[in-house]
Protein backbone atom coordinates (compact mmCIF):
# COMPACT_ATOMS: atom_id res chain seq x y z
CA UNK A 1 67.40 138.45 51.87
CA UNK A 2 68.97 134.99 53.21
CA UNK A 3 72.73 134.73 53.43
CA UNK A 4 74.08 132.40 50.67
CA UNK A 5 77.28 130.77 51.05
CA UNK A 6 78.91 130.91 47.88
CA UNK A 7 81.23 127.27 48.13
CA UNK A 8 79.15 123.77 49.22
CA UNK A 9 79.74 122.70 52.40
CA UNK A 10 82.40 119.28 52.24
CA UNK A 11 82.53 116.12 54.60
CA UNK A 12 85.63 114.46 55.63
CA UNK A 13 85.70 111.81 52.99
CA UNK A 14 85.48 114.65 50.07
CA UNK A 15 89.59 115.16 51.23
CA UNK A 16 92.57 113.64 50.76
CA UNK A 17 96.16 114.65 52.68
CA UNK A 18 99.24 115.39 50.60
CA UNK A 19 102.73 114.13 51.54
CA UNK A 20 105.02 116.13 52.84
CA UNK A 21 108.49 116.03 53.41
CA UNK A 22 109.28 113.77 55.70
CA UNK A 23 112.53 113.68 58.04
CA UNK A 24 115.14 111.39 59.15
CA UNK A 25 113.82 112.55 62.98
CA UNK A 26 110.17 112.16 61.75
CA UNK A 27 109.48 108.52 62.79
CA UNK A 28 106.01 107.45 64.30
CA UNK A 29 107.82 106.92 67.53
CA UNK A 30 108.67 110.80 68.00
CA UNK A 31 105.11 111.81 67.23
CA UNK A 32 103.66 113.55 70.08
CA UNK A 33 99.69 113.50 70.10
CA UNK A 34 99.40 115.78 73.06
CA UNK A 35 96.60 118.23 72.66
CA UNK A 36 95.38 120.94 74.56
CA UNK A 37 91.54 120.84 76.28
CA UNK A 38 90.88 124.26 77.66
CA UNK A 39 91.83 127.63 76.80
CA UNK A 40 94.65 129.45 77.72
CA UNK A 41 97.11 132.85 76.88
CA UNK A 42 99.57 132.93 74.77
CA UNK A 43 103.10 131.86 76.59
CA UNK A 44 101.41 130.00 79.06
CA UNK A 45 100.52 126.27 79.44
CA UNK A 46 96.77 125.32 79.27
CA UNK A 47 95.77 123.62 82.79
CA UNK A 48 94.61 120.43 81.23
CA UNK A 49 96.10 118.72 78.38
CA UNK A 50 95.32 115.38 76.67
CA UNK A 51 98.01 112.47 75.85
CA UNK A 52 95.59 111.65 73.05
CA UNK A 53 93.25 113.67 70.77
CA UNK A 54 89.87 111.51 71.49
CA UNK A 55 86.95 112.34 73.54
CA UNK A 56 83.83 110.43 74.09
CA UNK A 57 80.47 111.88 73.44
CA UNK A 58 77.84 112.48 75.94
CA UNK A 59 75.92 109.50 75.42
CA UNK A 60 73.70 106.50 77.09
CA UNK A 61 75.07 104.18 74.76
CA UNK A 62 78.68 105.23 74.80
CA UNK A 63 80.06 106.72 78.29
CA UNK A 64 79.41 105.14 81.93
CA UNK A 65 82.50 105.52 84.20
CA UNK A 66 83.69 102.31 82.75
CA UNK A 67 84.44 103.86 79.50
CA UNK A 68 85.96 106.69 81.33
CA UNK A 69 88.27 104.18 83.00
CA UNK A 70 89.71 102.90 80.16
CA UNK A 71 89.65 106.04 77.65
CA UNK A 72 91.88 107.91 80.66
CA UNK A 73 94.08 105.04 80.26
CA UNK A 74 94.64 105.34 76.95
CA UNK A 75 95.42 109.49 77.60
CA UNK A 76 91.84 110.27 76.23
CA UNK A 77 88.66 112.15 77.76
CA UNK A 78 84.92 110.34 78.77
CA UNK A 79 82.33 112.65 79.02
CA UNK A 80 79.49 110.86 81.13
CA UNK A 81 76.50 111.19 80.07
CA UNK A 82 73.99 113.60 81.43
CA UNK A 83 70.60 112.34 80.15
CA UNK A 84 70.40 110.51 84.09
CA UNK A 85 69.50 111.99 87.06
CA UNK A 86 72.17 114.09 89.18
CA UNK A 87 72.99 111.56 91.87
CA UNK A 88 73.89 108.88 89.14
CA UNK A 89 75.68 111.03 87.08
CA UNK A 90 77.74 112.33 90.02
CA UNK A 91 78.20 108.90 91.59
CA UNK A 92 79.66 107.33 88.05
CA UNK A 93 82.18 110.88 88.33
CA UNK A 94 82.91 109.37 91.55
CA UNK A 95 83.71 106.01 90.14
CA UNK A 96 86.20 107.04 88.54
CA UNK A 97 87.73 109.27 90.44
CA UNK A 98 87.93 106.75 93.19
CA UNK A 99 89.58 104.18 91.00
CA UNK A 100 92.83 103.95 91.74
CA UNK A 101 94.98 102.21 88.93
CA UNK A 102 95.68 98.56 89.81
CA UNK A 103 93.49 99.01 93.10
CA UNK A 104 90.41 97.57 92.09
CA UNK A 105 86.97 97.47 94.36
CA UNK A 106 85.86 93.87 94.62
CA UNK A 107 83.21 92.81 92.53
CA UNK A 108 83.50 88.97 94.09
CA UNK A 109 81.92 89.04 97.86
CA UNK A 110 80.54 86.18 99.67
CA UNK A 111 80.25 85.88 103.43
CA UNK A 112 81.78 82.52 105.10
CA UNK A 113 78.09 80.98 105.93
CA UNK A 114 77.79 81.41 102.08
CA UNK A 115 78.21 77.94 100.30
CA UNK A 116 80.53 76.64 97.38
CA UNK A 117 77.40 77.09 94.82
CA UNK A 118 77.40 80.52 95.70
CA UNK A 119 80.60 80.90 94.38
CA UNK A 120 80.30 79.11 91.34
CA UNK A 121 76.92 81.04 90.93
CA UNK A 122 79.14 84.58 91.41
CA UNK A 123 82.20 83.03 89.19
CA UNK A 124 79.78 82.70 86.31
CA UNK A 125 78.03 86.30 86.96
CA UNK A 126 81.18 88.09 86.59
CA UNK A 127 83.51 85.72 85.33
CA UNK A 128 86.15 86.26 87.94
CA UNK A 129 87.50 83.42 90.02
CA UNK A 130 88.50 84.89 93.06
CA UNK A 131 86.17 85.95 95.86
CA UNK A 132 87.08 88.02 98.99
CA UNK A 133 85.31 86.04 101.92
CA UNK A 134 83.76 89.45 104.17
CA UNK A 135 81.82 89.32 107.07
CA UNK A 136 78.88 90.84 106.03
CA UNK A 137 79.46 90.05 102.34
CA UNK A 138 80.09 93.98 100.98
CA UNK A 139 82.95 94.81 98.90
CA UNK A 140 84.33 96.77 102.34
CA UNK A 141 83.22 94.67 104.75
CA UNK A 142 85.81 92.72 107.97
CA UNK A 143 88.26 90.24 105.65
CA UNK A 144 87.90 86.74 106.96
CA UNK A 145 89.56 85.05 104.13
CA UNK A 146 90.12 84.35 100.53
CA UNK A 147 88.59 81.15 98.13
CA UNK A 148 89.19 80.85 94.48
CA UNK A 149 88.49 77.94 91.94
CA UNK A 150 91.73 76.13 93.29
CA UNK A 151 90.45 75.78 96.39
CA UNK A 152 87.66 73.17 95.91
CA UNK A 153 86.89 70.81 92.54
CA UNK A 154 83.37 71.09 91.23
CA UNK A 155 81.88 67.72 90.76
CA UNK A 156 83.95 66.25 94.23
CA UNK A 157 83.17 68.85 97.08
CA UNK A 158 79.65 69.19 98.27
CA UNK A 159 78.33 72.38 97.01
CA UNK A 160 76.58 72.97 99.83
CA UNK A 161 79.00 72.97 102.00
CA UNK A 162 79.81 76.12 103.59
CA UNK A 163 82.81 78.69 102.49
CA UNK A 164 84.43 78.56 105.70
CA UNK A 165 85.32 74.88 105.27
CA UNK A 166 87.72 75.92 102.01
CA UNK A 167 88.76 79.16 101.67
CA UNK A 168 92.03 80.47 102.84
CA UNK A 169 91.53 81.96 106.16
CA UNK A 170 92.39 85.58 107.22
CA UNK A 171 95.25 83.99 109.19
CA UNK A 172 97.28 82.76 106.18
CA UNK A 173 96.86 85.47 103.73
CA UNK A 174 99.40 87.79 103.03
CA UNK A 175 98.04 91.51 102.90
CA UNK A 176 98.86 95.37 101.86
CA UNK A 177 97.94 98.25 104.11
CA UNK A 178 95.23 100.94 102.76
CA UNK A 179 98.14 103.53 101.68
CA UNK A 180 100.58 101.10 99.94
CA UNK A 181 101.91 102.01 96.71
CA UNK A 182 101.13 100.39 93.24
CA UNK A 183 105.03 99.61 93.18
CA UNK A 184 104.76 98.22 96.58
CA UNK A 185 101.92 95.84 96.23
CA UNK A 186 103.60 94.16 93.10
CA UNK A 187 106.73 93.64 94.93
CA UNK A 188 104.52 91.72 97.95
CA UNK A 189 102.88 89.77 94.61
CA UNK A 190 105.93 88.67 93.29
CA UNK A 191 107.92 88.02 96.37
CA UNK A 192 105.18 85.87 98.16
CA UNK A 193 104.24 84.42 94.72
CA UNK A 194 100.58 85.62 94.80
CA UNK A 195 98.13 86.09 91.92
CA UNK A 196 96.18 88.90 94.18
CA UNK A 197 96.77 91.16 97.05
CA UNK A 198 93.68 92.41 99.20
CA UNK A 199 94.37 95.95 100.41
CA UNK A 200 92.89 96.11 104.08
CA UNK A 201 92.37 99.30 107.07
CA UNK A 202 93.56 99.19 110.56
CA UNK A 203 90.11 97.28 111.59
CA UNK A 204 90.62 94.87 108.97
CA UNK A 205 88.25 95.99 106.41
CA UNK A 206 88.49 95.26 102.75
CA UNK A 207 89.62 98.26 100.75
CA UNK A 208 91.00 96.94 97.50
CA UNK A 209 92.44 94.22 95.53
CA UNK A 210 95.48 94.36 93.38
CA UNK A 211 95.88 91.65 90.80
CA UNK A 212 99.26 90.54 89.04
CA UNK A 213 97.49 90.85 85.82
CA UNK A 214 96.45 94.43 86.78
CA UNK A 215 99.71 95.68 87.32
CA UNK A 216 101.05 94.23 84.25
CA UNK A 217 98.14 96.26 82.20
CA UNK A 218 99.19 99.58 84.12
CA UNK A 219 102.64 99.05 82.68
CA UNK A 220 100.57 98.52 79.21
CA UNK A 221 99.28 102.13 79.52
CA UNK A 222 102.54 104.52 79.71
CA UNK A 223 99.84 107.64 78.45
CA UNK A 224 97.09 107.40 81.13
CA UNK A 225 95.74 110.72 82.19
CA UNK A 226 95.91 111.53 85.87
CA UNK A 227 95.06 114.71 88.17
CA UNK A 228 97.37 115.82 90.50
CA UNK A 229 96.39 112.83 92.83
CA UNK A 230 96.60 110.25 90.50
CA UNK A 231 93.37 109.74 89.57
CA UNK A 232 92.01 109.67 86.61
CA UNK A 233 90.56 112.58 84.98
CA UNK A 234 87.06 112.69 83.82
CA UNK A 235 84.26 115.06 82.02
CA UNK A 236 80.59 114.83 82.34
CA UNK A 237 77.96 116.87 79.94
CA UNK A 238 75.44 119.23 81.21
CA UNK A 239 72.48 120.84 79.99
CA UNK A 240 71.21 124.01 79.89
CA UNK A 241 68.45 123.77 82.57
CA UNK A 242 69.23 122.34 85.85
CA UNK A 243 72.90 123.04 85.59
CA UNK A 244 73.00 125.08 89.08
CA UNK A 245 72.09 122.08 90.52
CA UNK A 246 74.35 119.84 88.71
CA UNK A 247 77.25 121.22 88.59
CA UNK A 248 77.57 121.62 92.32
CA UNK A 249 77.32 117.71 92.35
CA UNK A 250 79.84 117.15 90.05
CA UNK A 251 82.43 119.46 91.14
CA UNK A 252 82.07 117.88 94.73
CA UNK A 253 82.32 114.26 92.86
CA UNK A 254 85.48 115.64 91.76
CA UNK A 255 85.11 116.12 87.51
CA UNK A 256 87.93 118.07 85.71
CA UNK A 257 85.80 119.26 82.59
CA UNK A 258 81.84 119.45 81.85
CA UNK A 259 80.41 120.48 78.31
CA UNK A 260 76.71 122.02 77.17
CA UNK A 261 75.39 119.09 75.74
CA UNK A 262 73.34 120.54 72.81
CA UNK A 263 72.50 119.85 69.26
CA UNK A 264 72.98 123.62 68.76
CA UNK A 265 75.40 126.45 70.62
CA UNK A 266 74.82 129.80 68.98
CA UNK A 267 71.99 130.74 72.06
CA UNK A 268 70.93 132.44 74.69
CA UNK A 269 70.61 129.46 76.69
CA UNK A 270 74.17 128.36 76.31
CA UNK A 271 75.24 132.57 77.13
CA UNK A 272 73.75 132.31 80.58
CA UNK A 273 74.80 129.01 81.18
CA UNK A 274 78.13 130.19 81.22
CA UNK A 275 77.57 133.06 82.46
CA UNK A 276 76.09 131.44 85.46
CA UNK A 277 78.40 128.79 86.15
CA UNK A 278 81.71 130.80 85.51
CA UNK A 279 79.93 133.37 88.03
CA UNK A 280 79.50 131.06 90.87
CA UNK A 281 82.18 128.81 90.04
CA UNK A 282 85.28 130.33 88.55
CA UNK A 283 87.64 127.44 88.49
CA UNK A 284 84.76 125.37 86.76
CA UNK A 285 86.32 124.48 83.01
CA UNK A 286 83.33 124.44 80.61
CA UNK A 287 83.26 123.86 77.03
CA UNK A 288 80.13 124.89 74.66
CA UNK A 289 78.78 123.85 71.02
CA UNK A 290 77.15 122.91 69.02
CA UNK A 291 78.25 125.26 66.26
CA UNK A 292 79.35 125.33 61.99
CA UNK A 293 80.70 129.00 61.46
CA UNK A 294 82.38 131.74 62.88
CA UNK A 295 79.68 133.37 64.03
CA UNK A 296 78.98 130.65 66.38
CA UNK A 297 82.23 129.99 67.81
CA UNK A 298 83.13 134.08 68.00
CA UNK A 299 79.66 133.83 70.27
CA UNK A 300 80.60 131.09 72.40
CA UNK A 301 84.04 132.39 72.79
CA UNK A 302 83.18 135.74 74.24
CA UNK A 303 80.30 134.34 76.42
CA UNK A 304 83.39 132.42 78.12
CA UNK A 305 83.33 129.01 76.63
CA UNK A 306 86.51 126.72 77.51
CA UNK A 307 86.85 124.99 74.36
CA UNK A 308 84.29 124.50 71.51
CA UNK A 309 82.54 121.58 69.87
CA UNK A 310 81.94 121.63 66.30
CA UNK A 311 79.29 119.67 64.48
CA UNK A 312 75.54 119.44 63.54
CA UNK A 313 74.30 116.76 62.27
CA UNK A 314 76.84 114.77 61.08
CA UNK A 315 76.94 111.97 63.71
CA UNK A 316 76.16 108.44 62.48
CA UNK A 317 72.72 108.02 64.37
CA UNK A 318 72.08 112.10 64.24
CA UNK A 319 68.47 112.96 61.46
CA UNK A 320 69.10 116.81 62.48
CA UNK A 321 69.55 117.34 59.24
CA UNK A 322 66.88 115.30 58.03
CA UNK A 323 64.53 116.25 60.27
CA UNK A 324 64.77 120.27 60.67
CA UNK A 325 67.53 120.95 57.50
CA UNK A 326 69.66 122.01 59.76
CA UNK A 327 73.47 121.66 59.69
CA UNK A 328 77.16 121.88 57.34
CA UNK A 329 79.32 119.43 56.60
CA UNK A 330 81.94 118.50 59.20
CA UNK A 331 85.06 119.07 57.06
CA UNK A 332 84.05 122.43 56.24
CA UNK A 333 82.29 123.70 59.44
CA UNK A 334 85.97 122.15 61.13
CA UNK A 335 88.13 124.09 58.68
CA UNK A 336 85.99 127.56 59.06
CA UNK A 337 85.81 127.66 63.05
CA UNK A 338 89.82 126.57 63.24
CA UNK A 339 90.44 130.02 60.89
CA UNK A 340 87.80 131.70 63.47
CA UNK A 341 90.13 130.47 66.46
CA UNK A 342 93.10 131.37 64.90
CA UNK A 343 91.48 135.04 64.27
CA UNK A 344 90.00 134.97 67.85
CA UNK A 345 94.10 134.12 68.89
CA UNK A 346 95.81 136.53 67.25
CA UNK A 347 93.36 139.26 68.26
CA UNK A 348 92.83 138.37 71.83
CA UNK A 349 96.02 135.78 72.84
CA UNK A 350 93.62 133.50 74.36
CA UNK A 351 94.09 130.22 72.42
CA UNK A 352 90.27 128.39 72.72
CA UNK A 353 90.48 124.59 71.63
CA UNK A 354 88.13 123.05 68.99
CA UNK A 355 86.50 120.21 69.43
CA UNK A 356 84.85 118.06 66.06
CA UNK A 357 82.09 116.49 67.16
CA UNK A 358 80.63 113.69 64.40
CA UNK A 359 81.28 113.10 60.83
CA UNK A 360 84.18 110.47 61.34
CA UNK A 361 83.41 107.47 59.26
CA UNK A 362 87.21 105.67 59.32
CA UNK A 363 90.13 106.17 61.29
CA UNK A 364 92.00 108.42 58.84
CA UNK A 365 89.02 111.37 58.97
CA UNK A 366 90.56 111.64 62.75
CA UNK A 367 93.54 112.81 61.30
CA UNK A 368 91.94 114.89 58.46
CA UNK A 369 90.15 116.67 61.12
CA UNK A 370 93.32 117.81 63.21
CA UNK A 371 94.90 118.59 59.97
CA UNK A 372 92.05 120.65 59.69
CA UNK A 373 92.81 122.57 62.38
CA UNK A 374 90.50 120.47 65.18
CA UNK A 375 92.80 120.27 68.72
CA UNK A 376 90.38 116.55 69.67
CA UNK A 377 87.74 114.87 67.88
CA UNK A 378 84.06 113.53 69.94
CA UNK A 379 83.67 110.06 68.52
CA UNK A 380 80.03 108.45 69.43
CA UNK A 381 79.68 104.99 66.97
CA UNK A 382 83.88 104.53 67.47
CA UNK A 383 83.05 103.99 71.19
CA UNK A 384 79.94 102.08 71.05
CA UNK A 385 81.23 98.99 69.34
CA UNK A 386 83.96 98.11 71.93
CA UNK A 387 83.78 95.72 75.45
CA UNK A 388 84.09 98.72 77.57
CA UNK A 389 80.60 100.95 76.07
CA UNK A 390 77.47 100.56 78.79
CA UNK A 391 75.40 98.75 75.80
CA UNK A 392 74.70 94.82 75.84
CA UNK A 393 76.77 92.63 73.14
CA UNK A 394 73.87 90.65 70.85
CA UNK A 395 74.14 88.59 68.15
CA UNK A 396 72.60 89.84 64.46
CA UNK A 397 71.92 87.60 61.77
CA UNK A 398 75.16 85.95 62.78
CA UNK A 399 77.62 88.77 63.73
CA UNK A 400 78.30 90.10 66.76
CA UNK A 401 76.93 93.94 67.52
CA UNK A 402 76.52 96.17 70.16
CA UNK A 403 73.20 98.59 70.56
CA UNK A 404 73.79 102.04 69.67
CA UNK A 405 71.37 105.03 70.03
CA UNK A 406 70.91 108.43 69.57
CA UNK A 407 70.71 111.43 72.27
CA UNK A 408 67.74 112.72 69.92
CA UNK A 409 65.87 109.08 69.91
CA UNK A 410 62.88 107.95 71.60
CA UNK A 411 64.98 105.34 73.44
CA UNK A 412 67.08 108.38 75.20
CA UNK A 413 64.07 110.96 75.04
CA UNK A 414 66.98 113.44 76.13
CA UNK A 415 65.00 116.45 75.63
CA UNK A 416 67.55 118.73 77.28
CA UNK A 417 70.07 118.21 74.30
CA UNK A 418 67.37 119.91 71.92
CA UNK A 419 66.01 122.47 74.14
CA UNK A 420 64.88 125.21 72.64
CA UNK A 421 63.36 126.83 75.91
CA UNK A 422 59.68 125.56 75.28
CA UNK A 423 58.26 122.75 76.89
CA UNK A 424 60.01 119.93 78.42
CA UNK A 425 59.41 117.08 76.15
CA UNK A 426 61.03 115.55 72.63
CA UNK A 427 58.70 117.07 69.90
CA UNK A 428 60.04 114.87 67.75
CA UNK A 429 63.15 112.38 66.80
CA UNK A 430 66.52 113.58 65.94
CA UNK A 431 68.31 109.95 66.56
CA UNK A 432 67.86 106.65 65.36
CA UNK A 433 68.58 103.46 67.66
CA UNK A 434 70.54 100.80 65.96
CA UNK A 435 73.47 98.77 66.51
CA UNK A 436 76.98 98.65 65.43
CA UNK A 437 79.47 96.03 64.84
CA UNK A 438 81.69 94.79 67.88
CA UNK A 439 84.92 95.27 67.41
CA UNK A 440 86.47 94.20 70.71
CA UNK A 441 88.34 96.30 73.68
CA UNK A 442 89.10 99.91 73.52
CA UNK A 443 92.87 99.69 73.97
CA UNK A 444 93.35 97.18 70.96
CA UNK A 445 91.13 99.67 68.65
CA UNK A 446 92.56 102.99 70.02
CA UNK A 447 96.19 101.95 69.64
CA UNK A 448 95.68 100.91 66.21
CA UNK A 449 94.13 104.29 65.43
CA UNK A 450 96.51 106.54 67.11
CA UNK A 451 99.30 104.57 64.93
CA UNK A 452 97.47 105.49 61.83
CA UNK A 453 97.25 108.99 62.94
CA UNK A 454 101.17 109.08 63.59
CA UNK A 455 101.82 107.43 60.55
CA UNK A 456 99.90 109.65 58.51
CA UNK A 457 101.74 112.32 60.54
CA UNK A 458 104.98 111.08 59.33
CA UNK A 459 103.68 111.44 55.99
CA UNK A 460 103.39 115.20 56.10
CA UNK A 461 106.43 115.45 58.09
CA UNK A 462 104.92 116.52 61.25
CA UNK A 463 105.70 115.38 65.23
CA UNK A 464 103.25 117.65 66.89
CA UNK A 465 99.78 118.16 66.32
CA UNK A 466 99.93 121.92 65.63
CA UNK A 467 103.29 120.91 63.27
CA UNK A 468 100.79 119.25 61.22
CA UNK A 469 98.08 121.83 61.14
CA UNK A 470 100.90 124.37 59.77
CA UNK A 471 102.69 121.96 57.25
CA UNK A 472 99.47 119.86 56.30
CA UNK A 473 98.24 119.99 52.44
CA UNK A 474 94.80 119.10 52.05
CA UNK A 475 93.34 118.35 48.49
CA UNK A 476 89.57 117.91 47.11
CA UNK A 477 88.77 114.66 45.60
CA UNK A 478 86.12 113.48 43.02
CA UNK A 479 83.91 110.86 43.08
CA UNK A 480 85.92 108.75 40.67
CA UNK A 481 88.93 109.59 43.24
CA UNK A 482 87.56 108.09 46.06
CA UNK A 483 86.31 104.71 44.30
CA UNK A 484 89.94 104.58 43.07
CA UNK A 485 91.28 104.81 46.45
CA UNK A 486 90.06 101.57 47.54
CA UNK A 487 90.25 98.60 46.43
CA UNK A 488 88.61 97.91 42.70
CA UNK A 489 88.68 96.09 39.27
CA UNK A 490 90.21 92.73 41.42
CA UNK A 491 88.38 89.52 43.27
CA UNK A 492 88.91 90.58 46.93
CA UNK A 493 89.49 86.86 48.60
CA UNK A 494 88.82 87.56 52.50
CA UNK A 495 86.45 90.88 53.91
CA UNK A 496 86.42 92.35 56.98
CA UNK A 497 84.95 94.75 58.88
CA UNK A 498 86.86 97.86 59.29
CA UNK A 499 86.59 100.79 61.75
């Protein structure tokens, strides 16, 4: 006979957090939202940590290594998506690992035979005003010299005339040596009065660029997550079947964390998988999931998982459910597998970090779902609507959007995410494609969530994340409950669009 769970399964919006008492000392300012990301023993510290509890799903439409560049900064995770062959996955991994902060690869290359229209042509293609002058053009190539839009007036100089003729030769430019220091280069900014600072080799070659306005973001971003070089840190999602080739790749690109990318955990596939990798690679950090109960997570736990994800179904463009009747609500499948980890602790003293993947509608189910015992949340459709997602910006019956689609869709076809070990094709959808409403760059959006989240934290009288797993009350609400809790029975005079 089937197994019947006797309680319905509950989403995030079905709770409500109780107050707490709250401190003197217990100001947003002393909340810490440091989180672990891979297991460790009890009395030790896990080898990578977050600064922030957010992660990026392993999607087309949400992380490129541009994401991953400015999630890190915030103190978050990108995992780039694998639904791309090897070699691009591994070279966007090496992106970012090769980004220094404030050292930026030019994107602006002309070569001095090139003429003045060029430039205007590559101002307006990436919106950025000044060009390194190369010698063969290539973002690397022998410096000659500088030219920006103060160098020549559209509508007076002849636009055919030849960058030589204007831009600031090699001669007269000021420069940093590959090597310099971040704190270096600004002082040679503000000392010599410059807006940029090309980086150059011995033989003259262009490394980098660092910009006055770059330096002045760095300072923005006191919680970026670096590596023990100062890069950034970066994940990357894998599947179940070519992983012995991937993760060679990736590991030589330089990634700190990969993850199964599945719908669903609780296999065989996933059991090799780590089997496999953990066997050839043994300093490899892999996390595993999909899964709703404790039988799933007690399976991925033994089989060596490094943290698990948590969610079926739930995600905003996911028809699992729909389509196969498959899944639990995220509040509950969160709240079971965070009692299964805490078992799994106390029997073992190997602490295994949850991830909740999906189900997070506003900004304050983030917080529900830590309170719920989640270490990080996966957000897909939070991602998607800001500058920094891979997706192009369009305009919708008036309003600005940004395309979002589905692992499961026919637009991704990632078969791999839904393998069951049969053939390799998409039998049939388990994603929509749609779009989503822009809502502008990530660091405006993330910094007004993680304020919510250490607000709310105030509110049940917790600094810490696990303080707030331990001293958080959680209540059911009705339906009548949550119409009550927004705004009703009043003329609302300006809408917006919240997150």
């Amino acid at each position: 006979m089937a197994y019947y769970f006797e309680e319905p399964s509950h989403t995030f919006s079905e709770y409500l957090l109780v107050p707490g008492y709250t401190s003197a000392d217990c100001i947003p300012q002393n909340v810490s939202l440091k989180t672990p990301v891979v297991k460790f023993k009890k009395g030790e510290e896990p080898s990578l940590t977050m600064n922030i509890p957010l992660v990026s799903a392993v999607m087309q439409s949400v992380s490129d290594d541009k994401l991953a560049i400015a999630l890190a900064k915030e103190g978050g995770i990108s995992f780039i998506y694998g639904s791309q062959t090897i070699e691009d996955q591994a070279a966007m991994v090496a992106r970012v690992k090769g980004h220094k902060a404030g050292f930026v690869t030019s994107d602006s290359n002309v070569r001095p035979d090139s003429t003045l229209q060029d430039v205007v042509n590559l101002k307006e293609k990436t919106g950025h005003s000044t060009v390194a002058v190369t010698a063969d053009g290539t973002p690397n190539g022998k410096l000659e010299g500088i030219i920006t839009s103060r160098d020549f007036r559209i509508g007076y100089a002849d636009m055919n005339s030849k960058v030589s003729e204007y831009m600031t030769p090699f001669s007269e430019l000021i420069t940093g040596k590959d090597g310099i220091t971040l704190s270096e280069a600004n002082e040679l900014i503000w000392k010599h009065k410059l807006n940029s600072l090309p980086i150059i080799d011995s033989s003259k070659n262009l490394k980098y660029m660092v910009f006055r306005k770059d330096y002045a973001s760095h300072e923005e971003h006191p919680l970026e997550l670096l590596d023990k070089q100062h890069r950034y840190i970066v994940g990357a999602g894998i599947n179940t079947r070519d992983y012995m080739e991937r993760v060679p790749a990736l590991l030589e690109a330089g990634v700190d964390i990969m993850t199964l990318d599945s719908s669903e955990g609780f296999t065989e596939w996933q059991r090799r998988a780590l089997h496999d990798i953990h066997a050839k690679w043994p300093e490899a950090k892999i996390g595993a999931g999909n899964v709703v109960d404790r039988d799933g997570f007690m399976f991925l736990a033994e089989a060596g998982a490094d943290f698990v994800k948590i969610g079926i179904g739930g995600g905003s463009i996911c028809i699992t459910r729909e389509q196969k009747g498959i899944g639990r609500g995220q509040a509950t499948a969160t709240i079971e597998v965070a009692k299964a980890r805490d078992e799994y602790f106390a029997k073992t003293g190997v602490y295994i970090p949850i991830c909740s993947d999906g189900g997070i509608v506003h900004d304050y189910h983030m917080t529900l779902a830590l309170a719920m015992g989640a270490d990080f949340v996966m957000l897909g459709r939070y991602f998607a609507r800001f500058d920094e997602s891979p997706t192009n910006k369009l305009i919708v019956n008036g309003n600005y959007v940004k395309e979002y689609w589905g692992e499961g869709s026919n637009r991704a076809r990632n078969w791999q995410r839904y393998d069951m070990g049969g053939a390799s094709k998409l039998s049939f959808e388990e994603g929509v494609d749609s779009y989503v409403p822009y809502a502008g760059s990530l660091h405006d959006n993330v910094t007004m969530s993680m304020s919510k989240i250490r607000h709310t934290m105030c509110n049940c009288g917790a600094v810490t994340i696990p303080e707030l797993q331990q001293k958080a009350k959680l209540t059911l609400v009705s339906q009548a409950s949550i119409n009550e809790g927004s705004a009703h029975d009043v003329i609302v005079k300006t809408t917006s669009l919240h997150s």
